[in-house]
Each structure stands twice: as C-alpha cells, then as structure tokens.
N, C-alpha and C. Protein backbone atom coordinates (compact mmCIF):
# COMPACT_ATOMS: atom_id res chain seq x y z
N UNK A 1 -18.39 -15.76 -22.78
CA UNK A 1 -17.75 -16.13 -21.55
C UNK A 1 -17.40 -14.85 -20.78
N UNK A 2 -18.09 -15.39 -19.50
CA UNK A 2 -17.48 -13.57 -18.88
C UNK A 2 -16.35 -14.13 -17.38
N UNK A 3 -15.26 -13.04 -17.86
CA UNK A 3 -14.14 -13.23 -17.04
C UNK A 3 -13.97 -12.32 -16.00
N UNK A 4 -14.08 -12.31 -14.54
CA UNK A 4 -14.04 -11.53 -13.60
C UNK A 4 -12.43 -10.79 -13.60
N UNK A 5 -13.03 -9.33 -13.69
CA UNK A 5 -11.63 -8.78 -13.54
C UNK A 5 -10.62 -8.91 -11.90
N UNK A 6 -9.75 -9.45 -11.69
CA UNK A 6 -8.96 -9.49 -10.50
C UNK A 6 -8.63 -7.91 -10.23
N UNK A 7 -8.56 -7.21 -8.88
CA UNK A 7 -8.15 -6.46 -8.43
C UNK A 7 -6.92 -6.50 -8.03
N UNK A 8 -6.32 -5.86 -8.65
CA UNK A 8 -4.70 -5.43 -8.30
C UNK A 8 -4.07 -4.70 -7.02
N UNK A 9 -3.55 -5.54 -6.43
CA UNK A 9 -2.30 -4.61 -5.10
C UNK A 9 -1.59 -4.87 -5.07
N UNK A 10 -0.66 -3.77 -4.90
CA UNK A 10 0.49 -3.48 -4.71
C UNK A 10 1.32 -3.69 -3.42
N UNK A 11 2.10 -4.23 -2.86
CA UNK A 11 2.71 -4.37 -1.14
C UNK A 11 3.91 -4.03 -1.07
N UNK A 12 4.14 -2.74 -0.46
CA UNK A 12 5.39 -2.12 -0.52
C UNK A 12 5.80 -2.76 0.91
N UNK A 13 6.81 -3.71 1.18
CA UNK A 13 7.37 -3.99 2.47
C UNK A 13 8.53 -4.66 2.32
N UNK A 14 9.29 -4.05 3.41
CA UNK A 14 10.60 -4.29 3.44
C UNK A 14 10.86 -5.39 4.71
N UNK A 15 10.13 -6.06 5.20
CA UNK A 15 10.10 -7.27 5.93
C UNK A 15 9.67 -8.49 5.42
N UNK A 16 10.63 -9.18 4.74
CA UNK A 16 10.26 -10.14 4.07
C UNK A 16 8.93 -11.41 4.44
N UNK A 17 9.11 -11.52 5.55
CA UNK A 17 8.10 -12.17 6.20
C UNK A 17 6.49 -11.48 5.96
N UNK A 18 6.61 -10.95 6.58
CA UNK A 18 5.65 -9.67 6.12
C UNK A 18 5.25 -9.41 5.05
N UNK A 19 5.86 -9.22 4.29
CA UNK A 19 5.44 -8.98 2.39
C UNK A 19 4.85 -10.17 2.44
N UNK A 20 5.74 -11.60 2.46
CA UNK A 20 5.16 -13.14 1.98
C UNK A 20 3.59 -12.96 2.79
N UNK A 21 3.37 -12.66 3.69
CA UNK A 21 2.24 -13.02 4.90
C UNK A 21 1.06 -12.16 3.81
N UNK A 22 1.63 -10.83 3.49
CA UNK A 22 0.47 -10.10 3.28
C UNK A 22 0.37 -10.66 1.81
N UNK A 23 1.26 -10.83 0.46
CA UNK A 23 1.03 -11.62 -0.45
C UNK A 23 0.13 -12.70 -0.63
N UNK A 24 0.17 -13.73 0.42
CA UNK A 24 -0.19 -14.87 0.15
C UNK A 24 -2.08 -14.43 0.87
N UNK A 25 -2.14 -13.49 1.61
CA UNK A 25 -3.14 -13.49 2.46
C UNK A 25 -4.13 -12.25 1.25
N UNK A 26 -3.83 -11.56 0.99
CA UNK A 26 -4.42 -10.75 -0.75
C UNK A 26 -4.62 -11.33 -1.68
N UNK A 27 -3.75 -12.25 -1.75
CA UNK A 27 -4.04 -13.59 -3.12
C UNK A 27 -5.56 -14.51 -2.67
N UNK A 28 -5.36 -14.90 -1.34
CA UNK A 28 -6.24 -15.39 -0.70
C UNK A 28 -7.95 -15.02 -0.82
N UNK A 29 -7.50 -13.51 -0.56
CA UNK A 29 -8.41 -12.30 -0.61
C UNK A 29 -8.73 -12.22 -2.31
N UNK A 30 -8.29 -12.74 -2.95
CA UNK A 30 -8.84 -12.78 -4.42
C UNK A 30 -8.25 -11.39 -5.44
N UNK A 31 -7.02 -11.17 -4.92
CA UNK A 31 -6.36 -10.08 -5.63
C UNK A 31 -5.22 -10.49 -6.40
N UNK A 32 -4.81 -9.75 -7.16
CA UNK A 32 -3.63 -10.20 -8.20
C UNK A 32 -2.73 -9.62 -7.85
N UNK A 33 -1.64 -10.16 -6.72
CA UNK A 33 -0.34 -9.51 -5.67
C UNK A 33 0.44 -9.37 -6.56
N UNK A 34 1.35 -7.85 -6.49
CA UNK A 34 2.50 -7.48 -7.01
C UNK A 34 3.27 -7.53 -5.74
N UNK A 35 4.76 -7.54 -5.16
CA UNK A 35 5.23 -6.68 -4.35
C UNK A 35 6.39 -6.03 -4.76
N UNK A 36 7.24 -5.70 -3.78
CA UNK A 36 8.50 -4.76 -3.37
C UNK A 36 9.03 -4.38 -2.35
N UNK A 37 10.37 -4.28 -1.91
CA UNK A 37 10.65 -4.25 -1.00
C UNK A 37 10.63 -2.76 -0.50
N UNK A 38 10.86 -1.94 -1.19
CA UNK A 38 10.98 -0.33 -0.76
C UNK A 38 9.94 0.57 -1.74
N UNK A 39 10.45 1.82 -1.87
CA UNK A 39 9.65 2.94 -2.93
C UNK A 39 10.16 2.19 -4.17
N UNK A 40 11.81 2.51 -4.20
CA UNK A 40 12.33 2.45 -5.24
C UNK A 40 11.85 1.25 -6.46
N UNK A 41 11.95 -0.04 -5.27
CA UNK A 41 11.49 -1.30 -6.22
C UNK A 41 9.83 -1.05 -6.93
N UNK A 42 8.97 -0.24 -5.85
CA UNK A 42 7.73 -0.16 -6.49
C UNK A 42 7.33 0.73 -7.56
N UNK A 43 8.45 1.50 -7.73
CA UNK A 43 7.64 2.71 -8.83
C UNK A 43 8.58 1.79 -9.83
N UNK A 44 9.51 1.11 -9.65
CA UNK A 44 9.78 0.04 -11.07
C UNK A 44 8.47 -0.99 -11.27
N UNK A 45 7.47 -1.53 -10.49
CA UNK A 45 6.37 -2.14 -10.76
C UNK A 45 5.56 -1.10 -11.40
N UNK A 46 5.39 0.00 -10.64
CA UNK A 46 4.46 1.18 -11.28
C UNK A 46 4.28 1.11 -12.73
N UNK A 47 6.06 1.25 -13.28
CA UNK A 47 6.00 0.85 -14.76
C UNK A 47 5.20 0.21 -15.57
N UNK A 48 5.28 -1.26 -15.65
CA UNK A 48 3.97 -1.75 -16.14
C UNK A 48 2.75 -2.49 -15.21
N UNK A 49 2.43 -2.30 -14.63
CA UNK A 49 1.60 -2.22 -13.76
C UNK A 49 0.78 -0.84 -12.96
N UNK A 50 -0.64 -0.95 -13.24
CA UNK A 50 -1.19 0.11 -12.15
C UNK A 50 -2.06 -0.60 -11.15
N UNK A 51 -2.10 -0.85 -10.06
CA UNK A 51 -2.86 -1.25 -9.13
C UNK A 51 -3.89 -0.54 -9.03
N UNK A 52 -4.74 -1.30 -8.29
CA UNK A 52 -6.23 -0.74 -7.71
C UNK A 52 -6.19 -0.34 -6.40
N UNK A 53 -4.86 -0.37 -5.27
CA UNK A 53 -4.66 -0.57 -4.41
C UNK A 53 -3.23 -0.57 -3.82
N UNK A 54 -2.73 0.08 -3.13
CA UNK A 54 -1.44 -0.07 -2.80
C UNK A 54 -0.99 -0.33 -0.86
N UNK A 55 -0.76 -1.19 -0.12
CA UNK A 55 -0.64 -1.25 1.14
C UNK A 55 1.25 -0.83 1.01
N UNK A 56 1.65 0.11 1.65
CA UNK A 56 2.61 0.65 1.96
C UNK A 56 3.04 0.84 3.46
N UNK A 57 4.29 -0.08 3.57
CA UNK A 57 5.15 0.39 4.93
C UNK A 57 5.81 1.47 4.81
N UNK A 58 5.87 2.54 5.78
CA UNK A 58 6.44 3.75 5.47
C UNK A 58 7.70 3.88 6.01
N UNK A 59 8.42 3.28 6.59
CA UNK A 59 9.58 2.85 7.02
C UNK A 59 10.44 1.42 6.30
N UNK A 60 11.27 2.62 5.58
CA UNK A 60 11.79 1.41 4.55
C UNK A 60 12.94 1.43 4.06
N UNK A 61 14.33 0.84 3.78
CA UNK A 61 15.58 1.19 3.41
C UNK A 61 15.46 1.45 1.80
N UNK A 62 16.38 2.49 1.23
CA UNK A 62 16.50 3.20 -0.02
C UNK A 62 15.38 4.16 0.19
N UNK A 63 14.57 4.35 -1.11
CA UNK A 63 13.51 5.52 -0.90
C UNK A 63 12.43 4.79 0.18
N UNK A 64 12.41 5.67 0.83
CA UNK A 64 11.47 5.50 2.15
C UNK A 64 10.04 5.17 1.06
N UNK A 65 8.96 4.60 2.42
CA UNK A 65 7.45 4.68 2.20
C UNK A 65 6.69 5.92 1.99
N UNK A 66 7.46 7.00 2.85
CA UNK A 66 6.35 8.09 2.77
C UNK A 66 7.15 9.41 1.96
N UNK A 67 8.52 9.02 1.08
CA UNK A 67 8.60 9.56 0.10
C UNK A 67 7.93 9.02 -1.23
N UNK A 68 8.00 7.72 -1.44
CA UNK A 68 7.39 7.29 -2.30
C UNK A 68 5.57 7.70 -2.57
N UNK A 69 5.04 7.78 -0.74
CA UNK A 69 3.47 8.18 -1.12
C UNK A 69 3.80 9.39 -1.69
N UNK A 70 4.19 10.54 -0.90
CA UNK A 70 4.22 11.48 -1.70
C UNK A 70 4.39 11.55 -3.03
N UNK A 71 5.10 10.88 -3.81
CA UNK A 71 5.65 11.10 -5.21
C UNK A 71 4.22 10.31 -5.70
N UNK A 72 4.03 9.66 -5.21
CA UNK A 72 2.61 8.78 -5.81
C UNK A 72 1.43 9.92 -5.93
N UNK A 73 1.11 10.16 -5.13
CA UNK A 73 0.35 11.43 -4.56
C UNK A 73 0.53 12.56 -5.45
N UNK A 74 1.71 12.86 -6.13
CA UNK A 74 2.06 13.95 -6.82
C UNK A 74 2.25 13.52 -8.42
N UNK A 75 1.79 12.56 -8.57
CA UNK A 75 1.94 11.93 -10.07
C UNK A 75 0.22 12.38 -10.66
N UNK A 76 -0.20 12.66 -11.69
CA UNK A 76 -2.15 12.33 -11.85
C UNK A 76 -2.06 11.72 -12.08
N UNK A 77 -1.24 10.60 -12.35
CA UNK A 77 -1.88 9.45 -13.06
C UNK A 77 -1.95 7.98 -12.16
N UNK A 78 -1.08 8.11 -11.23
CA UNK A 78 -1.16 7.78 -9.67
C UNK A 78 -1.60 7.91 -8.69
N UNK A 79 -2.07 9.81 -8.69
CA UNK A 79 -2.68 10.06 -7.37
C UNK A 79 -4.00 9.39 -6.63
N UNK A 80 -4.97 8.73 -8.28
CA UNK A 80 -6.21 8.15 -7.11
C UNK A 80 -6.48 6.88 -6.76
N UNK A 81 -4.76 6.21 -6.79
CA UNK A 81 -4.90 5.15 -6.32
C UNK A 81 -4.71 5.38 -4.66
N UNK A 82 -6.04 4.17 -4.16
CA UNK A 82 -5.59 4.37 -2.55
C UNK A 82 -4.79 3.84 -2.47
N UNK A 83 -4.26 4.16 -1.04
CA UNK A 83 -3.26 3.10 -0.06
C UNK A 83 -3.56 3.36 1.19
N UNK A 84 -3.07 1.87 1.90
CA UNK A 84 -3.27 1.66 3.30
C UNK A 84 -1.94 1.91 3.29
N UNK A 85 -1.67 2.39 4.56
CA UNK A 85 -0.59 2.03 5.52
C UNK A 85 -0.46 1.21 6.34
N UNK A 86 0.49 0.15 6.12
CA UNK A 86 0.68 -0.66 7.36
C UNK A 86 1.84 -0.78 8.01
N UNK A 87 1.77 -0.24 9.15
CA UNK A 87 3.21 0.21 9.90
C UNK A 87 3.25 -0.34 11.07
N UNK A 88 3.97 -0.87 11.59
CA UNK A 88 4.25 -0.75 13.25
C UNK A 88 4.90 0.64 14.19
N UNK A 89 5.35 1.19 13.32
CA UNK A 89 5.51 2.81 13.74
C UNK A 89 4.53 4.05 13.99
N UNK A 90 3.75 3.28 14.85
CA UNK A 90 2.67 4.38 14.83
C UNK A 90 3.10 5.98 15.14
N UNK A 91 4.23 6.33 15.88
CA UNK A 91 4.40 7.61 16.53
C UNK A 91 5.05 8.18 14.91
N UNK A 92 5.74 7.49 14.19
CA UNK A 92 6.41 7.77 12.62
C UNK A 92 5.30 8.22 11.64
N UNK A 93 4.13 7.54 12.14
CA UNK A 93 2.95 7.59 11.54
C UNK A 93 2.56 9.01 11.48
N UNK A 94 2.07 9.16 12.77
CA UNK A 94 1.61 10.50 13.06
C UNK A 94 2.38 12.04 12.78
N UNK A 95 3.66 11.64 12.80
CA UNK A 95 4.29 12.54 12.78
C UNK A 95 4.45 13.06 10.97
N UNK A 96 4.50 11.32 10.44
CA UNK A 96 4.24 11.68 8.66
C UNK A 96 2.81 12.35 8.21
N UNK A 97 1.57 11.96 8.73
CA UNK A 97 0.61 13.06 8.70
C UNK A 97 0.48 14.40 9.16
N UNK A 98 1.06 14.53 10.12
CA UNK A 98 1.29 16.08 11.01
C UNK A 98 2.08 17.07 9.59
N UNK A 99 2.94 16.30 9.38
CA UNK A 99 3.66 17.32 8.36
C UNK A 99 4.09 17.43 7.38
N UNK A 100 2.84 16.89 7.13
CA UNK A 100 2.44 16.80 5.40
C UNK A 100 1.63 18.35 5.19
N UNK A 101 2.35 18.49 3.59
CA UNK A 101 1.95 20.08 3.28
C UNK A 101 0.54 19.77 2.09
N UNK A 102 1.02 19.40 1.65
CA UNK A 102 0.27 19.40 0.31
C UNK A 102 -0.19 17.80 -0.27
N UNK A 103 0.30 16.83 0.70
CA UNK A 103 0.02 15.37 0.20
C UNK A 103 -1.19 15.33 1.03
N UNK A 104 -2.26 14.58 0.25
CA UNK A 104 -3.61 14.37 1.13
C UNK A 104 -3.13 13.53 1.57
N UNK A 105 -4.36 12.70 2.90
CA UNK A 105 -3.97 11.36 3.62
C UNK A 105 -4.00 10.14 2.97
N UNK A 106 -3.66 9.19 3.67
CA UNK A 106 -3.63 7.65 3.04
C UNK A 106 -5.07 7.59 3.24
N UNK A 107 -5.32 6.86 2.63
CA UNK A 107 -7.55 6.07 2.27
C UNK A 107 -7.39 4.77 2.98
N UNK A 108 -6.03 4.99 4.20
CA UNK A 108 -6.21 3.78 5.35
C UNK A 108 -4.83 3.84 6.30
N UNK A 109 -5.18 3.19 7.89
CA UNK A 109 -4.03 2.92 8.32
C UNK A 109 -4.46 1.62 8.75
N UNK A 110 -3.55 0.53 8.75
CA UNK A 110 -3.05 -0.95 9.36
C UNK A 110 -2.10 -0.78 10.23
N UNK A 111 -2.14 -0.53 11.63
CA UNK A 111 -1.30 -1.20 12.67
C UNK A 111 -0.75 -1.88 13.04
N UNK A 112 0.64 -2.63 12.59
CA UNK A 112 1.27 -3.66 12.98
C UNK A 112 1.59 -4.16 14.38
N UNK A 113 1.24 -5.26 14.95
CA UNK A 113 0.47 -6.53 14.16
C UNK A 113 -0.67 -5.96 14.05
N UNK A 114 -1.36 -6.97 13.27
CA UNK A 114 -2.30 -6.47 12.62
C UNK A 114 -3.30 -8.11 12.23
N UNK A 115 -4.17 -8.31 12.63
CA UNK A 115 -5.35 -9.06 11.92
C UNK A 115 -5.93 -9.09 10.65
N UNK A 116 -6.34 -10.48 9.95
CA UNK A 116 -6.82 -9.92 8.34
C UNK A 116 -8.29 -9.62 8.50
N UNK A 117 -8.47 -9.26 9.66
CA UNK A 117 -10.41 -9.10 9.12
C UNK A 117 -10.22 -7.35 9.35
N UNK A 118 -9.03 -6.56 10.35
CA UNK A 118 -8.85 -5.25 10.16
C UNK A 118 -8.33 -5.19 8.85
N UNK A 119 -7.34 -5.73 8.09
CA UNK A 119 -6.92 -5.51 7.03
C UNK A 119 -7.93 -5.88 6.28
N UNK A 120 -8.92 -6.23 6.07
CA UNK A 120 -9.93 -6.93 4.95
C UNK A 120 -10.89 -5.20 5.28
N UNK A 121 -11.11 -4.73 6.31
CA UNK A 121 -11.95 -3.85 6.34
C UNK A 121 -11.45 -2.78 6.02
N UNK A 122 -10.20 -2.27 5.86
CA UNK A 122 -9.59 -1.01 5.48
C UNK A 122 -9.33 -1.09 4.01
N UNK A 123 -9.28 -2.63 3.26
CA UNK A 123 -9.15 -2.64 2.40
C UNK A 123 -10.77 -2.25 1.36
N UNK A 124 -11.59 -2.69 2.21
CA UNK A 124 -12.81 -2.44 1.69
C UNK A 124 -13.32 -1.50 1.94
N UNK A 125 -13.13 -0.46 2.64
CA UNK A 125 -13.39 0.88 2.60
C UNK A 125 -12.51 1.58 1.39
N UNK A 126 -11.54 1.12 1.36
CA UNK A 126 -10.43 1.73 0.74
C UNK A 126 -10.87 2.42 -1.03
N UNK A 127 -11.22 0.89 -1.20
CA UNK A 127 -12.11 0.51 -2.80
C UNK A 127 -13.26 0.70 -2.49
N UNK A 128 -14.03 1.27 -1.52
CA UNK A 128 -15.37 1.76 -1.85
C UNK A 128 -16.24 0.21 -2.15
N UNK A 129 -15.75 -0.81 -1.55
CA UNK A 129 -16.65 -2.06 -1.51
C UNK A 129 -17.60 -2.52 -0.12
C-alpha cells in the first residue's frame, strides 16, 4: 500500500481570521496545517514538528515575524525551510529586507489581500513544484 506523504505548513498569523482563512484554504490545498499566532507560539510547534513550508506575517505581538525569520534562518536545522511572507505591510516589508545583514530573503512574498491562485503560485515556486 503506498501512502502519499502530506506536505507540511506552518502559518504564523496573528489575525485570527486570517490564520482560519489560510488554514482551511492549505488544508484544501492538500497540506497538513499547523498554526500560531506569533514567533513565540511557532518555534513551540518547531518543537515537534518540521514543516516543508512556513507562510509568516511579519508583524506580530510578542516575538515579532521577522525576528522569528531571522532566528529560523540562523538555526541549520531550520534554515532550508522556505517561507512566504504574507503581510499587508508592504513599506514594513521592504524596510525588513533593506536591513537585513546576514539573513537571506524569504523564497516568497504574499500581499495582503491576497488571492489563492497568487498564494498557490508562491507556494509552488517556493517547494520547487
């Protein structure tokens, strides 16, 4: 019997609506949804869980999004997981790439709002599908 492995993501968002939307719409998408509301809650998933995939808001109460990439980024055993970004802060955006030293880029950005056939395509670049 052969069992298709599910692809794992991760959804770091602190808009509850939002998390549920992108949860139910990845599940949809044929993935095995973890979420969280901030960094903090996700590097407690990190624990037992490693995703194939991580979509991260970078604006987030407790440990921010784009401390958490970084620390992700700075882990090896974390670093080659992608992530999208999906933000409605685009100018937050830019300014978190501008001045970044040593963290490479995200392997995606999502623009809030945002459509699932842009999110289906960043996700599939993301994973190299």
């Amino acid at each position: 019997m052969d069992i298709a492995y599910k692809k794992r993501v991760l959804v770091v968002e602190d808009e509850e609506d939002v998390r549920i939307y992108l949860t139910i719409l990845l599940g949809d998408m044929g993935f095995e949804v973890e979420s969280a509301e901030n960094g903090a809650q996700a590097r407690k998933v990190l624990a037992h869980l490693k995703p194939d995939l991580i979509t991260l808001d970078i604006v987030t109460p407790g440990k921010s999004g784009d401390n958490f990439f970084r620390e992700l980024k700075a882990d090896p055993a974390l670093a080659g997981v992608p992530v999208i970004i999906v933000t409605g802060l685009q100018q937050d955006f830019r300014n978190f790439i501008e001045h970044r030293k040593t963290t490479p880029p995200p392997e995606g950005y999502v623009a809030k709002p945002f459509d699932p056939q842009t999110l289906s395509a960043a996700i599939e670049k993301a994973l190299g599908a």
